[in-house]
N, C-alpha and C. Protein backbone atom coordinates (compact mmCIF):
# COMPACT_ATOMS: atom_id res chain seq x y z
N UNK A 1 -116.62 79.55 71.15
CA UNK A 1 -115.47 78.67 71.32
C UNK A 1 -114.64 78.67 70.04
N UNK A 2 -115.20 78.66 68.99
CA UNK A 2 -114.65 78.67 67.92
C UNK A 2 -113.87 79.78 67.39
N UNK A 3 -114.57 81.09 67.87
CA UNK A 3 -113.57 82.90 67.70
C UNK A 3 -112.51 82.61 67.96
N UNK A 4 -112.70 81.87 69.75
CA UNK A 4 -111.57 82.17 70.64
C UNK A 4 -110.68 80.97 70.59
N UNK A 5 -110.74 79.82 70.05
CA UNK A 5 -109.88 78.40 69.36
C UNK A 5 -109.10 79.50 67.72
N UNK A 6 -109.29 80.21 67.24
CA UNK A 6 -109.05 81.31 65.88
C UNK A 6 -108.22 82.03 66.41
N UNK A 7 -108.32 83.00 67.81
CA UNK A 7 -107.58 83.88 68.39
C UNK A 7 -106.39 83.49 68.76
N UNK A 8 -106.76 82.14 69.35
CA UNK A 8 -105.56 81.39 70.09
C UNK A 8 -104.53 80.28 69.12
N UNK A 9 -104.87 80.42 68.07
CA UNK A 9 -104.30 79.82 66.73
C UNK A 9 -104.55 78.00 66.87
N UNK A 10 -105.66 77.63 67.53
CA UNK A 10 -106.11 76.38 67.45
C UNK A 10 -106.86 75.78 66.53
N UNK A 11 -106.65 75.27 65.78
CA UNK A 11 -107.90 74.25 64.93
C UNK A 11 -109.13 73.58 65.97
N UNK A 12 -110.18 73.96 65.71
CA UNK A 12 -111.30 73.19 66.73
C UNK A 12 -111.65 72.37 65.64
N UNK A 13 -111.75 70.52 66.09
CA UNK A 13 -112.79 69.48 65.25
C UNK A 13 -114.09 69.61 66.06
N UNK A 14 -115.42 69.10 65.64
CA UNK A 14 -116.20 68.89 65.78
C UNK A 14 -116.39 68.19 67.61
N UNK A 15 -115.08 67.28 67.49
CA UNK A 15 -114.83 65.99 69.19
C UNK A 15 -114.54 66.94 69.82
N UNK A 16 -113.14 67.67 69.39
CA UNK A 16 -112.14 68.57 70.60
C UNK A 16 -113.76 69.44 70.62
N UNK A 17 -114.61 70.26 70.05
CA UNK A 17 -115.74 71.43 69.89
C UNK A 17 -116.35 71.17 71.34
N UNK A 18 -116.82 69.54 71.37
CA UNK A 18 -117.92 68.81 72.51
C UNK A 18 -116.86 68.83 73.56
N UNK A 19 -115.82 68.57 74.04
CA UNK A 19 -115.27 68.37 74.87
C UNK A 19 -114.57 70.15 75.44
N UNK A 20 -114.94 71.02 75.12
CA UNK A 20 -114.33 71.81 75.37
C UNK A 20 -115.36 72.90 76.34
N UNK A 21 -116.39 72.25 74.89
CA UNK A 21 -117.87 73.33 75.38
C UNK A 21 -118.52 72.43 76.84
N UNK A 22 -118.34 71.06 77.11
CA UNK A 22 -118.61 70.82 77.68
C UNK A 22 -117.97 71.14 79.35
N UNK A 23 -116.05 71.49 79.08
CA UNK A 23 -115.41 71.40 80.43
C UNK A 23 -115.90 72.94 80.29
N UNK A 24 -116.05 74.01 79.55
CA UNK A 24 -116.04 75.19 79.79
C UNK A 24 -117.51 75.46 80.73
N UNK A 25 -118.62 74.53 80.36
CA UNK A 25 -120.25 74.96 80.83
C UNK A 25 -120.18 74.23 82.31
N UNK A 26 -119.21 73.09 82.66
CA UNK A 26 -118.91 72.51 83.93
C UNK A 26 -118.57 73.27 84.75
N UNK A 27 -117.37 74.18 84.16
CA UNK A 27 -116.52 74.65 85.16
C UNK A 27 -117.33 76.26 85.46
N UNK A 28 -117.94 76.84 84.06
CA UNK A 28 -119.26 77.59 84.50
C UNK A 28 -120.26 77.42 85.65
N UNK A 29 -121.11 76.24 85.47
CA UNK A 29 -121.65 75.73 86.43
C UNK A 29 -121.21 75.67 88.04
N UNK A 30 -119.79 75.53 87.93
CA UNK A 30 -119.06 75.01 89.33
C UNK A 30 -119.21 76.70 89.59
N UNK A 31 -118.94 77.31 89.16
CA UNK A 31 -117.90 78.67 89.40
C UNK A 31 -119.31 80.08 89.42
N UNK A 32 -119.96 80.07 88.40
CA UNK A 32 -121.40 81.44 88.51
C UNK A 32 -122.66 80.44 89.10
N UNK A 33 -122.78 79.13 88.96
CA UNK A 33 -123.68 78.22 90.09
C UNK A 33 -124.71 78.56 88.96
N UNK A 34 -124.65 78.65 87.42
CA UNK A 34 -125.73 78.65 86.49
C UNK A 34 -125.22 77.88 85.48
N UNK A 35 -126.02 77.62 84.34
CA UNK A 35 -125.54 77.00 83.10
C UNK A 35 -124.78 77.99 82.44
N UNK A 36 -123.65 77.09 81.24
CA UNK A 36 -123.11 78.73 80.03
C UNK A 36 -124.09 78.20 79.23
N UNK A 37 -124.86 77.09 78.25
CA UNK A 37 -124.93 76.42 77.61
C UNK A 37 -126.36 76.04 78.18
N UNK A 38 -127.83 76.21 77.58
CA UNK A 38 -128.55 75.60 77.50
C UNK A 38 -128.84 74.11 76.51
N UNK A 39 -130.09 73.80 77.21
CA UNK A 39 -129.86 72.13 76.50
C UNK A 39 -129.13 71.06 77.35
N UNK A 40 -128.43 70.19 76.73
CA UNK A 40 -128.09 69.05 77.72
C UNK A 40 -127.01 68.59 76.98
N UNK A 41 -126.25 67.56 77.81
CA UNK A 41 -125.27 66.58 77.78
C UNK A 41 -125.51 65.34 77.42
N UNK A 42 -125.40 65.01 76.47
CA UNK A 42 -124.93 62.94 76.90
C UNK A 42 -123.84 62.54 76.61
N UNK A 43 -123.87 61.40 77.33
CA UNK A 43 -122.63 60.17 76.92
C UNK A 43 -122.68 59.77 75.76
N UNK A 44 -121.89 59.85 75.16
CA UNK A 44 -121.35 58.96 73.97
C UNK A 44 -120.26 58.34 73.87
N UNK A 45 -119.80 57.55 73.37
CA UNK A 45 -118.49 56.79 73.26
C UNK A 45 -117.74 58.09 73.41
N UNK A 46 -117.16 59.01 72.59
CA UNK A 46 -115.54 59.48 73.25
C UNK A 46 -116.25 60.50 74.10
N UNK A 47 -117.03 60.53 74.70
CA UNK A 47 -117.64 61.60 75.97
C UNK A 47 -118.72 62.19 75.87
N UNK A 48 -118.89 63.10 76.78
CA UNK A 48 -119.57 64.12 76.84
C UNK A 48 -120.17 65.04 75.21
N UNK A 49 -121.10 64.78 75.02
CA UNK A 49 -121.65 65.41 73.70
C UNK A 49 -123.19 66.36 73.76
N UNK A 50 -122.92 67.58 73.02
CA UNK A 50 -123.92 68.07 73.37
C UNK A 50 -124.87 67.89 71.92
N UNK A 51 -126.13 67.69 71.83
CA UNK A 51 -126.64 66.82 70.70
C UNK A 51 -126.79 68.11 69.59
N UNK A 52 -127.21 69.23 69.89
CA UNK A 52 -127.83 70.26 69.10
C UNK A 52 -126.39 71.14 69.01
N UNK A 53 -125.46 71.20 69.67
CA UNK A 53 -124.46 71.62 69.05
C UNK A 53 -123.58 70.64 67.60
N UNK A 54 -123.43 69.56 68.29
CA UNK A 54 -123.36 68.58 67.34
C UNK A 54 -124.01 68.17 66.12
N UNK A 55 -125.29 68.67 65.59
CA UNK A 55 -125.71 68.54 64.39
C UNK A 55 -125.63 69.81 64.50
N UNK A 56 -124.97 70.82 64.71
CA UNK A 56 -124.25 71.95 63.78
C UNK A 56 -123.76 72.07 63.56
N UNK A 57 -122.65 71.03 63.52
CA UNK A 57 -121.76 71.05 63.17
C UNK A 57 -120.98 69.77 62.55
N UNK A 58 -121.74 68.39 62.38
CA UNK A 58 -121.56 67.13 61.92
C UNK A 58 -121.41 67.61 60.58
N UNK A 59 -121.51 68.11 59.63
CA UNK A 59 -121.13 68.42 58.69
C UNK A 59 -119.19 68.26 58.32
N UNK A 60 -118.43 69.01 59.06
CA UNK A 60 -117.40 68.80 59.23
C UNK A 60 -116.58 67.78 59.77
N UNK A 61 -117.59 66.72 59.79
CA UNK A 61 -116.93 65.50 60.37
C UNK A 61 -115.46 65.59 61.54
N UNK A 62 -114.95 64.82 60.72
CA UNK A 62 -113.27 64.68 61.88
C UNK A 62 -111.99 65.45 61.12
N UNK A 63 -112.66 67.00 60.42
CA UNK A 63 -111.86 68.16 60.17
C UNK A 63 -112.41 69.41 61.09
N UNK A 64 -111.37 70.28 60.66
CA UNK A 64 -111.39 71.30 61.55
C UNK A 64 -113.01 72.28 60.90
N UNK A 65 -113.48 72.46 61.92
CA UNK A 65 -114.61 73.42 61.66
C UNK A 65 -114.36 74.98 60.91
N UNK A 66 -114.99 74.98 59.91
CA UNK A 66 -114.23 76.51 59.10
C UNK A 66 -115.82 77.11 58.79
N UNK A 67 -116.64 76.80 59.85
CA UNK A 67 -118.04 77.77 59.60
C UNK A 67 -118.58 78.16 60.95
N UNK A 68 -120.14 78.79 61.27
CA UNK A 68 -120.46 79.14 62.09
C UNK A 68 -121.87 78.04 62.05
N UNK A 69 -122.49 78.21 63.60
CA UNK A 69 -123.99 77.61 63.53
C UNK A 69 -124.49 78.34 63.05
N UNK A 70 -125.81 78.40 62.62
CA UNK A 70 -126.61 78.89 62.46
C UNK A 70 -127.93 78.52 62.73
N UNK A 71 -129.15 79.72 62.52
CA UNK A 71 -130.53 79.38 62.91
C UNK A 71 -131.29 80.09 61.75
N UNK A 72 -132.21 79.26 62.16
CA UNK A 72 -133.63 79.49 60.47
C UNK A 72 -134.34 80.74 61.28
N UNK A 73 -134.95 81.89 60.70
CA UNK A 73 -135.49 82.33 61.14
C UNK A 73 -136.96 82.09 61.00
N UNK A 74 -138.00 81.84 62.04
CA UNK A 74 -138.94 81.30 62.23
C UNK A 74 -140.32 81.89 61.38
N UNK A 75 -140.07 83.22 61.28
CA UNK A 75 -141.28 83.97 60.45
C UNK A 75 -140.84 83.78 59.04
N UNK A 76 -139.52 84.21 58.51
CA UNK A 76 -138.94 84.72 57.22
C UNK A 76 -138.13 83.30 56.75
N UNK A 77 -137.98 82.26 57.11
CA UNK A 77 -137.30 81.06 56.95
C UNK A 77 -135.74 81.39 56.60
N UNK A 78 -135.39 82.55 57.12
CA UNK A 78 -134.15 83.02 56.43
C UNK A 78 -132.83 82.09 57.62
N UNK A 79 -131.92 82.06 56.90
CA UNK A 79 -130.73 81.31 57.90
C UNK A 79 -129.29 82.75 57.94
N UNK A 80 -129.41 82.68 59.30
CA UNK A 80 -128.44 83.78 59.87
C UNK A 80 -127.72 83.04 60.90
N UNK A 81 -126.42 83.22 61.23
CA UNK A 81 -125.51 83.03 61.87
C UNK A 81 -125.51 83.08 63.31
N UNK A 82 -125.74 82.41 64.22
CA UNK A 82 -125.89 82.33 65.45
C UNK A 82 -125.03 83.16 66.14
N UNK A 83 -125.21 84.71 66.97
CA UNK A 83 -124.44 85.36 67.46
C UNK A 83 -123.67 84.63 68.76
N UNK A 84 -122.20 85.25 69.04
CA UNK A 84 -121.65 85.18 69.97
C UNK A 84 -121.86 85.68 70.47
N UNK A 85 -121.61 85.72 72.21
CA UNK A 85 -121.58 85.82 73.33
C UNK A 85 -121.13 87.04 73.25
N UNK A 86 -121.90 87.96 74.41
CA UNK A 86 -121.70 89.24 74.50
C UNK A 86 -121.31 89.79 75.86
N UNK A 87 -121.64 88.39 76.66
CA UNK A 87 -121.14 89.14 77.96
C UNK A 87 -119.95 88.95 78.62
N UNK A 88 -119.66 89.90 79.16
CA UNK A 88 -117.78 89.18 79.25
C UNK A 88 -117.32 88.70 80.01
N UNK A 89 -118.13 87.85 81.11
CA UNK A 89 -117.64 87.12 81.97
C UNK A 89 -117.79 85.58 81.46
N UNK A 90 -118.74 85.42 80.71
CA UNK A 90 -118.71 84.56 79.39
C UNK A 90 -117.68 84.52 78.54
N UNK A 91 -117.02 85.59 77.98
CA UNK A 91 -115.99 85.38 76.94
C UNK A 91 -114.58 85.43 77.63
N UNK A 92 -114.80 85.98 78.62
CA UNK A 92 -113.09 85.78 79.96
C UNK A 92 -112.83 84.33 79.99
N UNK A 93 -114.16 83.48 80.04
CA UNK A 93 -114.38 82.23 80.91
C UNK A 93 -113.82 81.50 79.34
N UNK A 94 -114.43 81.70 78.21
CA UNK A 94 -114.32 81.05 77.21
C UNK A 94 -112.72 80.83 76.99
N UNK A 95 -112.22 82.44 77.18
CA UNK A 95 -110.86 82.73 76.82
C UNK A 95 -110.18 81.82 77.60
N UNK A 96 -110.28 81.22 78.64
CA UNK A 96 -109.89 81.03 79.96
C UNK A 96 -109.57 79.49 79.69
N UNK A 97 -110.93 78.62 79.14
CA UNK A 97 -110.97 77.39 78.58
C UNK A 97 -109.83 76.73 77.78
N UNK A 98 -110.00 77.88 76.60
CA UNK A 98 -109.06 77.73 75.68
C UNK A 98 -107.76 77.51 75.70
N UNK A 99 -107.24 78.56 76.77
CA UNK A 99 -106.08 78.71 77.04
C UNK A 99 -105.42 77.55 77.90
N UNK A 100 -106.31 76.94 78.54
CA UNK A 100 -105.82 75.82 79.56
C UNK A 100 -106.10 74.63 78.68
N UNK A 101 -107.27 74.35 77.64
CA UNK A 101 -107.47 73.23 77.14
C UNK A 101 -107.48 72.92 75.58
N UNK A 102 -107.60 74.07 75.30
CA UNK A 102 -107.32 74.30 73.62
C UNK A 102 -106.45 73.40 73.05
N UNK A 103 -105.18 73.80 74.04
CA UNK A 103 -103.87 72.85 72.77
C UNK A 103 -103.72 71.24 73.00
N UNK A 104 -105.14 70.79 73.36
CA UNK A 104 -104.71 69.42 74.21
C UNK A 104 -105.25 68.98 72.85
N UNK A 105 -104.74 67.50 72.58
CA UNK A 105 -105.59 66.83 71.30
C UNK A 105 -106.57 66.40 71.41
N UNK A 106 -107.58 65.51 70.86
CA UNK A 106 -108.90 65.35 71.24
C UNK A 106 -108.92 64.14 71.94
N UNK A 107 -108.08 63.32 71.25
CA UNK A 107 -107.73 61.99 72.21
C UNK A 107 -107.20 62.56 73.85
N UNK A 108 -106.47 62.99 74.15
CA UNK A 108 -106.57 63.96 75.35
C UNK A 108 -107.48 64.46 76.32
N UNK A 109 -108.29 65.01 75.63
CA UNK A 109 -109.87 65.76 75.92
C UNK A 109 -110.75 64.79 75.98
N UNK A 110 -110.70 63.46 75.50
CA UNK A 110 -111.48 62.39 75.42
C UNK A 110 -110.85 61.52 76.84
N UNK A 111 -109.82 61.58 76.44
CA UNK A 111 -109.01 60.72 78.46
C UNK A 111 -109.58 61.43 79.28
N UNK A 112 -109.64 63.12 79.37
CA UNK A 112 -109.95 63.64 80.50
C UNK A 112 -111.43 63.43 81.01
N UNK A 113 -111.92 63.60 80.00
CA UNK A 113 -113.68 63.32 80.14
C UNK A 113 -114.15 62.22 80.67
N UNK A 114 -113.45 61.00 80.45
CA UNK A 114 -113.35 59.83 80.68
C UNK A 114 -113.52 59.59 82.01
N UNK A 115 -112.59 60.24 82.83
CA UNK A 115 -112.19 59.86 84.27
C UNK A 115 -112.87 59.25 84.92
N UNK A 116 -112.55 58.53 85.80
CA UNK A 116 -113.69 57.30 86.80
C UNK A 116 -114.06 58.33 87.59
N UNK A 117 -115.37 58.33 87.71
CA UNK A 117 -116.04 58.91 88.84
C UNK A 117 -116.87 60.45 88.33
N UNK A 118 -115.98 60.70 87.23
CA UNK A 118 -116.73 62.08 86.78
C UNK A 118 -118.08 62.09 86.09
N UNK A 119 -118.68 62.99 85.62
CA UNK A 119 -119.93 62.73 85.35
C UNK A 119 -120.17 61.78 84.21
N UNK A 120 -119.78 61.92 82.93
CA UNK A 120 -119.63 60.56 81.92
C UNK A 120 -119.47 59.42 82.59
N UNK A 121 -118.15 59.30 83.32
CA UNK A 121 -118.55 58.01 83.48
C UNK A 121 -119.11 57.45 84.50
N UNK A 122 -119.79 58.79 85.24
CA UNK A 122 -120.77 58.14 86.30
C UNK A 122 -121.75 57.30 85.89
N UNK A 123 -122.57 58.23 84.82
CA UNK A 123 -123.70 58.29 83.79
C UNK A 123 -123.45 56.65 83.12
N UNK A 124 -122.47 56.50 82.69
CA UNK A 124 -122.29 55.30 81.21
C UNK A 124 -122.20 54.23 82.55
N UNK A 125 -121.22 53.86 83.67
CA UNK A 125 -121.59 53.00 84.50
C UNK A 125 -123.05 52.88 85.04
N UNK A 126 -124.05 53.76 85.82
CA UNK A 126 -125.05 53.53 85.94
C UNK A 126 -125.78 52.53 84.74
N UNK A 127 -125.59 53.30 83.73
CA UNK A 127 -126.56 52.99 82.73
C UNK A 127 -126.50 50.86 82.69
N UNK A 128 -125.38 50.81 83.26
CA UNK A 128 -124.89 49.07 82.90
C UNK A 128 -125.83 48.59 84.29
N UNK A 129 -126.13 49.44 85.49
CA UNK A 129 -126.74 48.74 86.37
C UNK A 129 -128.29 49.01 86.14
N UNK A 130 -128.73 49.94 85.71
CA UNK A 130 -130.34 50.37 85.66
C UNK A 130 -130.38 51.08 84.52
N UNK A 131 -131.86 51.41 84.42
CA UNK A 131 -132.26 52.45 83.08
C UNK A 131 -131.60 53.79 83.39
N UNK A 132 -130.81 54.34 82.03
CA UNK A 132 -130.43 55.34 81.82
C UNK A 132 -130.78 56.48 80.52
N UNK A 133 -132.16 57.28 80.36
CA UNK A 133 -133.00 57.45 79.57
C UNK A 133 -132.14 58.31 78.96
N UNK A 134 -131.31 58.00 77.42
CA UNK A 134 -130.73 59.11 76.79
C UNK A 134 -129.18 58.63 76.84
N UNK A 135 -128.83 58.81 78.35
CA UNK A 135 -127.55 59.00 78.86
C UNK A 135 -127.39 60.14 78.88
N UNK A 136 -128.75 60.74 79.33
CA UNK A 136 -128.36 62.16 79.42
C UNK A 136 -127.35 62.49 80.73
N UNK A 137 -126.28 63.35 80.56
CA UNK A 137 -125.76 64.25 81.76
C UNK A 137 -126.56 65.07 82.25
N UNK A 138 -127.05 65.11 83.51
CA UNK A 138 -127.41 66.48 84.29
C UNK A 138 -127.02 67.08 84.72
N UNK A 139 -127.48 68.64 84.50
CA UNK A 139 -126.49 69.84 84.99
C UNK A 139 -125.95 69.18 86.59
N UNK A 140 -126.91 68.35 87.38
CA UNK A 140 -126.85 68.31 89.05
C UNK A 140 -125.50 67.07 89.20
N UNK A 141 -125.72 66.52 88.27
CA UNK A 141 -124.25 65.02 88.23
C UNK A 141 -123.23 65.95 87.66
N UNK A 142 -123.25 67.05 86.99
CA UNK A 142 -121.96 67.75 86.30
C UNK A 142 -121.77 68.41 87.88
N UNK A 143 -122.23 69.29 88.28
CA UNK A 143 -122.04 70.11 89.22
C UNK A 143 -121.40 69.16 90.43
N UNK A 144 -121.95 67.93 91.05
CA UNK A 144 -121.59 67.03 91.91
C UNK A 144 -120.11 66.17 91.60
N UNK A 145 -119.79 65.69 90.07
CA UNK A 145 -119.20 64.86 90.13
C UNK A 145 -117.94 65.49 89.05
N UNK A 146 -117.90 66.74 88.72
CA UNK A 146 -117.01 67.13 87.85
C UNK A 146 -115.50 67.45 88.47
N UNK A 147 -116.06 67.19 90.17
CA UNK A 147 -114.10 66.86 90.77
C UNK A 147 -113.26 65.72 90.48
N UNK A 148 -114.21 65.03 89.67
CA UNK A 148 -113.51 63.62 89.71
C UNK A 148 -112.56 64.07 88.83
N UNK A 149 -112.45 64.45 87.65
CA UNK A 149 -111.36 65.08 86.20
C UNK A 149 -110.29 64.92 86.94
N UNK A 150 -109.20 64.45 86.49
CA UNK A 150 -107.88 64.76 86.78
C UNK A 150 -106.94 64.84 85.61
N UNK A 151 -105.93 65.37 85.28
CA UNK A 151 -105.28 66.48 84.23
C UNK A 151 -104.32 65.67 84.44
N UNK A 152 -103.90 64.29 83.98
CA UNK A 152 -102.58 63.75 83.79
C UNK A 152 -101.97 63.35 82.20
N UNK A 153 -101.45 64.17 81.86
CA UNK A 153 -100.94 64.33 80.37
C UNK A 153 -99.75 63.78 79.94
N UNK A 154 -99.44 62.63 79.17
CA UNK A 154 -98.14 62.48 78.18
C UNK A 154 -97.84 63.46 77.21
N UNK A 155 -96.80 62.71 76.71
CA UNK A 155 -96.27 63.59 75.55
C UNK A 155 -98.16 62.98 74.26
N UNK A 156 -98.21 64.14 73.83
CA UNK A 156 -99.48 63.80 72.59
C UNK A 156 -98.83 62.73 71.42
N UNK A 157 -99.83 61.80 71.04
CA UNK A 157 -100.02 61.20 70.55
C UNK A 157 -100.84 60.51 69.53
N UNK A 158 -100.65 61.30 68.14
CA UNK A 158 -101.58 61.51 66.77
C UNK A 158 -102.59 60.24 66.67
N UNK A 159 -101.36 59.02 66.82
CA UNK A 159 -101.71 57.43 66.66
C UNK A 159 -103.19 56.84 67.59
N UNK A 160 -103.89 56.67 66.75
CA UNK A 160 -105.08 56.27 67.83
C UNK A 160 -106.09 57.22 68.02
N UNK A 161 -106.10 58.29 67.82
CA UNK A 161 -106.45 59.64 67.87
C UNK A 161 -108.14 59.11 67.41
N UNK A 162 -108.99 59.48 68.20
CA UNK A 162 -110.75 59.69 67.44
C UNK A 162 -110.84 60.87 66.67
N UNK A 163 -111.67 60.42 65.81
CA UNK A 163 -111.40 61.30 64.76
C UNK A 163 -113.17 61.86 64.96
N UNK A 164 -114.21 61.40 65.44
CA UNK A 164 -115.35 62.27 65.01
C UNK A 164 -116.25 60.96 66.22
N UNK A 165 -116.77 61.88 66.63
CA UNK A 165 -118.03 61.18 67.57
C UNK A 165 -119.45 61.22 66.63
N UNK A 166 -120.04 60.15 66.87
CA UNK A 166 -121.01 59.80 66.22
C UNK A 166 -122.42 59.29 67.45
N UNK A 167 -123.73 59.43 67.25
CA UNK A 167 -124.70 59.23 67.59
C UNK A 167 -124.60 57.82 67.95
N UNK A 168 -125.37 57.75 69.61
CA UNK A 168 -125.31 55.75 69.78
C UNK A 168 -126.37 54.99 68.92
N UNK A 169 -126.50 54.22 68.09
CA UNK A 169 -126.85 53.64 67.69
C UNK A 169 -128.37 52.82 68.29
């Protein structure tokens, strides 16, 4: 996400990062009927957050990301750069993301996620009527409830803007 936010002359933050990777692995899900993105989803205040992408990147707080993830290597303890995606119906799809959601602001990407009925806020309402362990999203509530999104955009608006999602407390 981050190559192709570079290609497309976008700054990715850490918020817009979660909200992007998240509509891109939805609309994956909807569309090849598999995950892009192993691991999971939760709710957090401005949305959809994926936890292990997110401490790879909390470092950069509520600036633009100017590094890569990375992973320890397990025998040699060495830290190498987490490769990109090699297959190209993966990187069409990525390209694809970008291009439709890239230039939105994060406050934007945070309205859309939002939507009544979609999976966040299926998830964060439940959670007010019964136990909700995590707030995790499931791939099966993304796949079911990700028609709810609807794409109604003003002119952008800096003022008010979230600047960095943080862990619930």
């Amino acid at each position: 996400m981050l190559d192709e936010g570079q290609r497309h002359g976008r700054a990715v933050t850490n918020l817009a990062l979660q909200k992007l990777l998240y509509f891109a692995h939805a609309l994956f899900l909807i569309e090849r009927k598999r995950p892009l993105v192993s691991g999971y989803f939760e709710a957090w205040e401005f949305g959809p957050v994926h936890p292990a992408v997110y401490q790879s990147f909390k470092g950069a707080r509520d600036t633009v990301i100017t590094f890569r993830a990375q992973h320890r290597n397990l025998v040699t303890g060495v830290l190498a750069e987490i490769a990109t995606p090699e297959d190209p119906l993966v990187k069409q799809h990525i390209s694809r993301i970008m291009a439709q959601y890239g230039g939105l602001t994060p406050g934007q990407l945070v309205g859309i996620s939002h939507a009544k009925g979609a999976p966040w806020h299926f998830v964060v309402d439940k959670s007010r009527t019964r136990l909700a362990f995590g707030l995790r999203i499931g791939n099966d509530v993304i796949a079911t409830r990700f028609k709810f999104h609807k794409v109604a955009l003003g002119a952008a608006n800096a003022i008010g803007e979230p600047g960095e999602d943080t862990p619930p407390a």
